[in-house]
Protein backbone atom coordinates (compact mmCIF):
# COMPACT_ATOMS: atom_id res chain seq x y z
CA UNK A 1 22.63 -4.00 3.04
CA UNK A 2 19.59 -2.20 4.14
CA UNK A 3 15.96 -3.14 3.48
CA UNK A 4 12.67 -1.71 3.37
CA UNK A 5 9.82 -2.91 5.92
CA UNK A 6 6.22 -3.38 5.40
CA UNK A 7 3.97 -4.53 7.52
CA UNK A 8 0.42 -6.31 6.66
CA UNK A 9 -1.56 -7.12 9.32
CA UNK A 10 -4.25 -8.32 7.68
CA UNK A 11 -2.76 -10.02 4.84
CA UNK A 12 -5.00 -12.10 2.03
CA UNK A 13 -4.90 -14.45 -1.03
CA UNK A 14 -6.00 -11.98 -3.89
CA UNK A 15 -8.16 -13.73 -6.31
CA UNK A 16 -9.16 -12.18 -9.62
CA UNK A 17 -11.63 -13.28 -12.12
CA UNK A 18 -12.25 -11.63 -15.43
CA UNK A 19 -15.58 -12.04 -16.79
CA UNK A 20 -17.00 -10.26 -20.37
CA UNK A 21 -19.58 -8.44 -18.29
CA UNK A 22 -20.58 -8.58 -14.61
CA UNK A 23 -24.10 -8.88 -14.13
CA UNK A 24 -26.39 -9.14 -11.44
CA UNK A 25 -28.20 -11.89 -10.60
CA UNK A 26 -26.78 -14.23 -13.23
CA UNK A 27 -23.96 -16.99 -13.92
CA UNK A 28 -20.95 -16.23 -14.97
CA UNK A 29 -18.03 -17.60 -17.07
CA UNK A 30 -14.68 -16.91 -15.80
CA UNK A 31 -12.48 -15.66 -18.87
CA UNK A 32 -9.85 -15.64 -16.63
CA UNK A 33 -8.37 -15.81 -13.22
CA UNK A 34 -5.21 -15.01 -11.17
CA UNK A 35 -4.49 -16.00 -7.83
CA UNK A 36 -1.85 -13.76 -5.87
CA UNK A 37 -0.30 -13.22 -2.54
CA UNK A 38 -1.78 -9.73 -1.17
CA UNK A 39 -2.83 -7.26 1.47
CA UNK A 40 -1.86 -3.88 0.98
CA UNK A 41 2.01 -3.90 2.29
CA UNK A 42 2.67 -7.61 0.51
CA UNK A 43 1.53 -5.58 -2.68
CA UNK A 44 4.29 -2.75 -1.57
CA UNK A 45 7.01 -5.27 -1.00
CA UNK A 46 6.20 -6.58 -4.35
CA UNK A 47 6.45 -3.27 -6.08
CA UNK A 48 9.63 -2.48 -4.27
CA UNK A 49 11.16 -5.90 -4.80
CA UNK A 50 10.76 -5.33 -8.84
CA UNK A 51 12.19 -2.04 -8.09
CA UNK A 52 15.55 -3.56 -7.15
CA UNK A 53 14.81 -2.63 -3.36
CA UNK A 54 15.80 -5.17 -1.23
CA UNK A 55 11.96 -5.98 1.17
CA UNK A 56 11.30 -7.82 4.15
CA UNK A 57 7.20 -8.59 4.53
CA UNK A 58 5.86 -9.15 8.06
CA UNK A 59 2.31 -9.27 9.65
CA UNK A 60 0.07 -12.58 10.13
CA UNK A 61 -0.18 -15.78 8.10
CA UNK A 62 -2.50 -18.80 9.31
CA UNK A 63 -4.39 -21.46 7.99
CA UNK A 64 -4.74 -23.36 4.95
CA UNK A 65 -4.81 -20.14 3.15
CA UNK A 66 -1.83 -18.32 4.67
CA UNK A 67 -0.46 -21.46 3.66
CA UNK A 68 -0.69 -20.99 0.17
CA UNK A 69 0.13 -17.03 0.36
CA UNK A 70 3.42 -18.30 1.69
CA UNK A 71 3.93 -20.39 -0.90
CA UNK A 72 3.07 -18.01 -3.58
CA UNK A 73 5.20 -15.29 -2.29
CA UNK A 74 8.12 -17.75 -2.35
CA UNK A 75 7.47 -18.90 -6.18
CA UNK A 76 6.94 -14.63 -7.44
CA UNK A 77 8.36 -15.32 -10.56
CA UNK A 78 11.83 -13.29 -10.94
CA UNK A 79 13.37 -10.93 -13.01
CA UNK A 80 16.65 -9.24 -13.80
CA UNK A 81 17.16 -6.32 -11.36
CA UNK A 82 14.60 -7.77 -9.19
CA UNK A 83 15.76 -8.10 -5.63
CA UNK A 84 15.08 -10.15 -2.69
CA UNK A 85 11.86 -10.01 -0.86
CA UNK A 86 12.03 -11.74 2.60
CA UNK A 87 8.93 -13.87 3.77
CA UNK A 88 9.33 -13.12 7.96
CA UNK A 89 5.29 -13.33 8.69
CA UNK A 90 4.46 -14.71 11.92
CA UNK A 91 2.41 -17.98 11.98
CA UNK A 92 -1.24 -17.65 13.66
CA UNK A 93 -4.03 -19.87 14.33
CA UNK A 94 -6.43 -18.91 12.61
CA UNK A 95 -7.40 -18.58 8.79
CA UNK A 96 -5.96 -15.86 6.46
CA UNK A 97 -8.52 -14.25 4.85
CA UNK A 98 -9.27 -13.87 0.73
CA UNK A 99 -10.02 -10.95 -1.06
CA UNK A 100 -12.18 -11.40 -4.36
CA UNK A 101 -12.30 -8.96 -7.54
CA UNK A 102 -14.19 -9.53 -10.16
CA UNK A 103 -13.45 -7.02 -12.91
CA UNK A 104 -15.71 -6.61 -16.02
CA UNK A 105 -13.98 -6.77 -19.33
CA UNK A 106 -16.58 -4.68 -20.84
CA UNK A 107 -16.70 -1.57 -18.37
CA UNK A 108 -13.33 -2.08 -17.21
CA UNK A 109 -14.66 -1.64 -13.70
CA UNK A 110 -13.66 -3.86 -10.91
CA UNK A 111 -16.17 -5.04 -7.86
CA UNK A 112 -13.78 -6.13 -4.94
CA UNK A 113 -15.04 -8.57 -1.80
CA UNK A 114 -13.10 -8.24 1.57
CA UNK A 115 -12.78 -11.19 4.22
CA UNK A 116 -12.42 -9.82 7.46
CA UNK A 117 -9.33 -12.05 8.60
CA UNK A 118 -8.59 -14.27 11.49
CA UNK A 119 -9.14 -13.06 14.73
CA UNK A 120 -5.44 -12.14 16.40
CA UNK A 121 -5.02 -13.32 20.37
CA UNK A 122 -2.61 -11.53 22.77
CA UNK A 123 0.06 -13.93 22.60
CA UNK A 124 0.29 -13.79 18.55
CA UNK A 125 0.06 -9.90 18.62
CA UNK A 126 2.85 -10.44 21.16
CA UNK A 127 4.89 -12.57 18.85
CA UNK A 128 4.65 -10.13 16.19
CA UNK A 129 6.15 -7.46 18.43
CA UNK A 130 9.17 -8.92 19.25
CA UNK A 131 9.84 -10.27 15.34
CA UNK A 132 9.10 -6.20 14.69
CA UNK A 133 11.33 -5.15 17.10
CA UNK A 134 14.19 -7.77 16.01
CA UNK A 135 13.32 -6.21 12.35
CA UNK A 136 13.65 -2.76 12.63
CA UNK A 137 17.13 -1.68 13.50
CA UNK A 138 17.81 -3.39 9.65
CA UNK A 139 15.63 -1.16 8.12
CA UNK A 140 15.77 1.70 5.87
CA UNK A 141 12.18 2.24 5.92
CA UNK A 142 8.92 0.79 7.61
CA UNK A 143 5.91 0.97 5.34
CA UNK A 144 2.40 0.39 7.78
CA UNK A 145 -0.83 -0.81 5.40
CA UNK A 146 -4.07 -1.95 5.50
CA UNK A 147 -6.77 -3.01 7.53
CA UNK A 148 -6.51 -4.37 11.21
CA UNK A 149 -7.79 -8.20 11.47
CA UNK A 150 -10.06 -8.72 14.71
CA UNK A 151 -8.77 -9.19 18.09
CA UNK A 152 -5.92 -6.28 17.30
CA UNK A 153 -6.45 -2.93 19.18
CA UNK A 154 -7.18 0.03 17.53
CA UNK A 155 -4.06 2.27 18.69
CA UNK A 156 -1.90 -0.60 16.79
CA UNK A 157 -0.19 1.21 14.01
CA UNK A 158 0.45 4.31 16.66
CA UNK A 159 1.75 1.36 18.85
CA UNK A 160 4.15 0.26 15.88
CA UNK A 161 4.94 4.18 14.59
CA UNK A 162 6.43 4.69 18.10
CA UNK A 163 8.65 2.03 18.23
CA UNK A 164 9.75 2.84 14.53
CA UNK A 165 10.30 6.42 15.85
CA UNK A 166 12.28 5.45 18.95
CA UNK A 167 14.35 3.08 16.58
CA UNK A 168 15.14 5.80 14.02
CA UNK A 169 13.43 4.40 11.00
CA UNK A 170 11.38 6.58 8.89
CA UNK A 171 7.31 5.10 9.32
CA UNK A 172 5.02 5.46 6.60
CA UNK A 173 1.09 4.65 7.40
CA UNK A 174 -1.47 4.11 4.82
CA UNK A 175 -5.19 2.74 6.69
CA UNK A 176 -8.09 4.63 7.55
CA UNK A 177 -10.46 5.37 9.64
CA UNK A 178 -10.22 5.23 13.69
CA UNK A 179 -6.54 3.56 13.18
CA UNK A 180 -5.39 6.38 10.90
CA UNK A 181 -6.80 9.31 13.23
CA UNK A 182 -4.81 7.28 16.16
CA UNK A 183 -1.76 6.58 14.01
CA UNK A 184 -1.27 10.01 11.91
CA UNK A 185 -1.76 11.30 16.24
CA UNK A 186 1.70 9.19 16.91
CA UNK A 187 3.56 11.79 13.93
CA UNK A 188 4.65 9.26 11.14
CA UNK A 189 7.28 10.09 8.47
CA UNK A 190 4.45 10.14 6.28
CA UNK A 191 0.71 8.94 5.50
CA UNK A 192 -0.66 8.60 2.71
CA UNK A 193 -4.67 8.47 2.06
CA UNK A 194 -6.71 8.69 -0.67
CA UNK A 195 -9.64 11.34 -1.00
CA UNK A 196 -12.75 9.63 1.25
CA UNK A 197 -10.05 8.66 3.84
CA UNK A 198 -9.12 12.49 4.23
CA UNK A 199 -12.60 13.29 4.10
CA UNK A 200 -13.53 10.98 6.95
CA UNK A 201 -10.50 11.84 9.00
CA UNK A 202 -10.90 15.64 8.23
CA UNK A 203 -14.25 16.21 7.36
CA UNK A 204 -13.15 18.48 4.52
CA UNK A 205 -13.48 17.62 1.00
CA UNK A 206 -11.26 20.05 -0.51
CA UNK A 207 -7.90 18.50 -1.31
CA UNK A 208 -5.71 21.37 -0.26
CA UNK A 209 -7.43 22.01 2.66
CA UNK A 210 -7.70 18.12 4.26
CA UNK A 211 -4.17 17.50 3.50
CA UNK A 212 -3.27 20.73 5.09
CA UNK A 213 -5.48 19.69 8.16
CA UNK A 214 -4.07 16.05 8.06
CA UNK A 215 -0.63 17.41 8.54
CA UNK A 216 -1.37 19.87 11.50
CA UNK A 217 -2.92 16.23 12.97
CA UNK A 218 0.52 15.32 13.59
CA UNK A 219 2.43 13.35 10.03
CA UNK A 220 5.09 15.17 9.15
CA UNK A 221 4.16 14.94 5.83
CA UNK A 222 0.78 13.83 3.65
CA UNK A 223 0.42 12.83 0.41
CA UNK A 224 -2.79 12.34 -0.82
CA UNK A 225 -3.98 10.02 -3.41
CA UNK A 226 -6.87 11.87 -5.84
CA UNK A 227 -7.24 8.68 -7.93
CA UNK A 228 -7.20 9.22 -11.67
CA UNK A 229 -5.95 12.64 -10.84
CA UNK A 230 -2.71 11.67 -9.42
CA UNK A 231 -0.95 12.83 -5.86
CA UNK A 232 -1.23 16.39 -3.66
CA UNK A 233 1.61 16.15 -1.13
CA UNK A 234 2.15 18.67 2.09
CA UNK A 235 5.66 18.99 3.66
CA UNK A 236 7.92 21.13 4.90
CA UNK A 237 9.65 21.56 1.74
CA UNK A 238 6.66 22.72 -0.32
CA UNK A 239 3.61 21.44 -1.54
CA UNK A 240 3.14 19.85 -4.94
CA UNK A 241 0.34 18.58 -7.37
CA UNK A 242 1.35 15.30 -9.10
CA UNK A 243 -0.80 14.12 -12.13
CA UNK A 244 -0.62 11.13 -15.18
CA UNK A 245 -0.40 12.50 -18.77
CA UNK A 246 -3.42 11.41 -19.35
CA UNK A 247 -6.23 8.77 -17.55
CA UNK A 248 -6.21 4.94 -17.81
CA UNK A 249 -8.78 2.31 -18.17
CA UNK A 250 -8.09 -1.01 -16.37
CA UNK A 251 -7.81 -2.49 -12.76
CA UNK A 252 -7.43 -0.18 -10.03
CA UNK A 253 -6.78 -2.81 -6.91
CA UNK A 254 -3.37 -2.06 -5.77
CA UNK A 255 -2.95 1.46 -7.37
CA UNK A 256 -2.26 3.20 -4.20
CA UNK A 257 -0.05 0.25 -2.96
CA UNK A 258 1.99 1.09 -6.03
CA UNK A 259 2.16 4.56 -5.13
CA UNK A 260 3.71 3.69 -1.60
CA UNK A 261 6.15 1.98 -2.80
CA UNK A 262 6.92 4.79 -5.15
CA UNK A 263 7.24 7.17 -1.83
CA UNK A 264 8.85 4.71 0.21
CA UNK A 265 11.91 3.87 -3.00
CA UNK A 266 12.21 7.43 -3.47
CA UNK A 267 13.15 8.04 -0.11
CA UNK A 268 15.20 5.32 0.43
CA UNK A 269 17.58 6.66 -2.44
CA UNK A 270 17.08 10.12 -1.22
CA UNK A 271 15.59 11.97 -4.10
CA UNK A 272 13.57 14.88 -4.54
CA UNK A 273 9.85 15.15 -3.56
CA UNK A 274 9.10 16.06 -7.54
CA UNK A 275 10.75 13.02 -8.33
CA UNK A 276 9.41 10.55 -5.76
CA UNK A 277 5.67 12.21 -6.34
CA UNK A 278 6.32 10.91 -10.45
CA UNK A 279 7.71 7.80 -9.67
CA UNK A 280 4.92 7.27 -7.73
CA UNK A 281 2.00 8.34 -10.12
CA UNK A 282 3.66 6.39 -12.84
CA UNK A 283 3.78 3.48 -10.65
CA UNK A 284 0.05 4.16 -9.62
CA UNK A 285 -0.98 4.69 -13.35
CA UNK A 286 0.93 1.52 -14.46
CA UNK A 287 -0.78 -0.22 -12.37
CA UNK A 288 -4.06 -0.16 -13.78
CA UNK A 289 -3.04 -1.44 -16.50
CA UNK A 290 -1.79 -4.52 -15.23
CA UNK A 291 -3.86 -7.72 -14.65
CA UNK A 292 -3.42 -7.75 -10.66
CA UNK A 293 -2.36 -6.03 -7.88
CA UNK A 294 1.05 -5.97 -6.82
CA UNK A 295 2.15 -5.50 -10.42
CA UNK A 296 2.83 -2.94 -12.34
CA UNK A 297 3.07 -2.57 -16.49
CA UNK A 298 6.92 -2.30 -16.70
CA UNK A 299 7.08 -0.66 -20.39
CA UNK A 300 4.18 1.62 -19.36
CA UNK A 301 5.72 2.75 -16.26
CA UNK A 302 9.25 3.92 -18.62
CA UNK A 303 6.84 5.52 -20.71
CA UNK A 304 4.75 7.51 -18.38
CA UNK A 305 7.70 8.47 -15.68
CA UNK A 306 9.11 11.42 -17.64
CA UNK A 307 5.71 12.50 -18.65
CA UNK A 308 4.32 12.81 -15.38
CA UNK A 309 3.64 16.81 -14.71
CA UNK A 310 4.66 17.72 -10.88
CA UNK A 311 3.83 21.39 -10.57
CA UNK A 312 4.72 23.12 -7.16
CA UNK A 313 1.72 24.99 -5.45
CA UNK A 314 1.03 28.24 -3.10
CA UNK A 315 3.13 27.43 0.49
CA UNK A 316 0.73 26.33 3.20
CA UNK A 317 -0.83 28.16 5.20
C-alpha cells in the first residue's frame, strides 16, 4: 500500500493553555492545557491518518523535547478507520523547538509564540536527504510545510520539490516567504498560501489576481486559503471559490494544516477539485472548533461537508 508524505522541517511540541481572558501584564490561571506533537506537516499527517490515509512523517527531531514529540506521536490515541501514521524523523543534535498558544475563552482569540528551532548542520541536512530519497518512491503524495529551522538553506523545499518531481510523486508546498518564492519557482503539484503569504509573494491583494500571478510563478496549481472565507483555487481545470456555510468561533492553529490534508486525501483518491476544495473547507472549519491543532471536530466535519458551497468562477486569464 501507498502512503502519503509530509515533511516538517521544523517540527515543535504544541502547547495550549486556555485561560478565561488573556490579559496583559497580569497572572494567569490556566483553565486548561494540552500538550501535542506539531509543526505544520505532523498536523497534516495527523489529519490524514484520522482520514484512513495511510502517513509517513519526516523532518528533524532532537533534544529532550523531540524526545517527547516522539513519544506523543507514538501514543495519538486511535480510532476505528484511523490508519497508520509512521514516525521516520531523523534524529539531530540539537533541541526541538515549542510552540505556545494561549487562547482566551472569552474572545475566542488565540495569541501563538514560535521557537525558532535547532540549528540544522550539513551532515544532518544530509541525513535527511537520503531517508527522503529512500521515502519517496513509496509515496502517493509528498506534502512540504512550515518554517525552515536555522542552518537549512533557503532553496530547501525547491531542493526537495525537484527530487519529488524527478521521482514522480505529486509535491505539495505550503511556507512562505523567500522559501515559497524559491519553491513555487521549482513548479510544485500545488501550493497552497493563505492571503498575506500571496500578498508578500505577489504584492497583490486581490484574491483572484495573486493566485492568478502565483500560478504563472511556476505551481501548477494554487489554492489559496482566505481564512473564515474558505478556499480560491487556480488550475488548469477551472477556477473555483470554496466557502463554510457559515463562520466559526474557536481555535484557528492548524486550520490550514487541515485544509492540506483535505487537498492532499482528495487527490490521493482522485476526486474532483469541487470535492477536494469541500473536504478541505470542512476540514479547515472543523478545525476551529476543536481544542488543538492537528484535530479536527469529527461530527462537525459530517455536518458541514455537504453544506460547503463550491461555485466555479470566470476562466483565467
Amino acid at each position: 500500500m501507498r502512503v502519503i508524505l509530509t515533511v516538517t522541517l521544523n517540527t515543535a511540541l504544541d502547547l495550549t493553555y486556555t485561560v478565561p481572558a488573556l490579559v496583559p501584564h497580569t497572572s494567569h490561571r490556566i483553565s486548561e492545557m494540552s500538550e501535542r506533537p506539531g509543526g505544520k506537516g505532523v498536523n497534516v499527517a495527523r489529519v490524514l491518518s484520522a482520514l484512513g490515509h495511510d502517513t509517513v512523517v519526516t523532518g528533524f527531531a532532537g533534544g529532550a523535547t523531540g524526545a517527547a514529540l516522539r513519544d506523543l506521536l507514538g501514543a495519538l490515541p486511535r480510532r476505528p478507520g484511523d490508519a497508520p501514521l509512521t514516525d521516520a524523523l531523523v534524529t539531530v543534535a540539537g533541541n526541538t523547538r515549542r510552540t505556545t498558544a494561549v487562547v482566551d475563552r472569552t474572545t475566542g482569540d488565540t495569541t501563538q509564540l514560535n521557537e525558532p528551532g535547532p540549528h540544522i548542520n550539513t551532515d544532518e541536512w544530509a541525513a535527511f536527504l537520503r531517508t527522503y530519497a529512500d521515502l519517496l518512491p513509496g509515496a502517493d503524495a509528498v506534502a512540504l510545510c512550515g518554517s525552515l529551522p536555522p542552518g537549512i538553506h533557503v532553496g530547501a523545499y525547491a531542493e526537495l520539490i525537484r527530487l519529488a518531481r524527478t521521482a514522480g510523486v505529486p509535491a505539495l508546498l505550503d511556507t512562505s516567504g523567500e522559501p515559497l518564492r524559491r519553491g513555487i519557482a521549482a513548479r510544485p503539484d500545488l501550493v497552497k498560501p493563505n492571503a498575506d503569504e500571496l500578498a508578500q509573494l505577489t504584492g497583490a491583494r486581490e484574491p483572484l489576481r495573486a493566485t492568478r500571478d502565483a500560478r504563472r510563478r511556476g505551481a501548477h496549481n494554487v489554492v489559496a486559503s482566505l481564512g473564515a472565507d474558505g478556499l480560491l483555487a487556480v488550475t488548469p481545470d477551472g477556477t473555483w471559490r470554496a466557502a463554510p456555510p457559515s463562520t466559526v468561533r474557536g481555535n484557528p492553529t492548524g486550520a490550514g494544516d487541515s485544509a492540506v490534508a483535505g487537498l492532499l486525501s482528495g487527490l490521493a483518491e482522485e476526486l474532483d477539485w469541487p470535492d477536494r476544495l469541500a473536504r478541505a473547507v470542512a476540514l479547515s472549519t472543523a478545525t476551529v472548533l476543536a481544542p488543538a491543532a492537528g484535530e479536527f471536530d469529527r461530527s462537525a466535519y459530517a455536518d458541514l461537508l455537504p453544506r460547503v458551497t463550491v461555485a466555479r468562477q470566470a476562466s483565467a486569464a
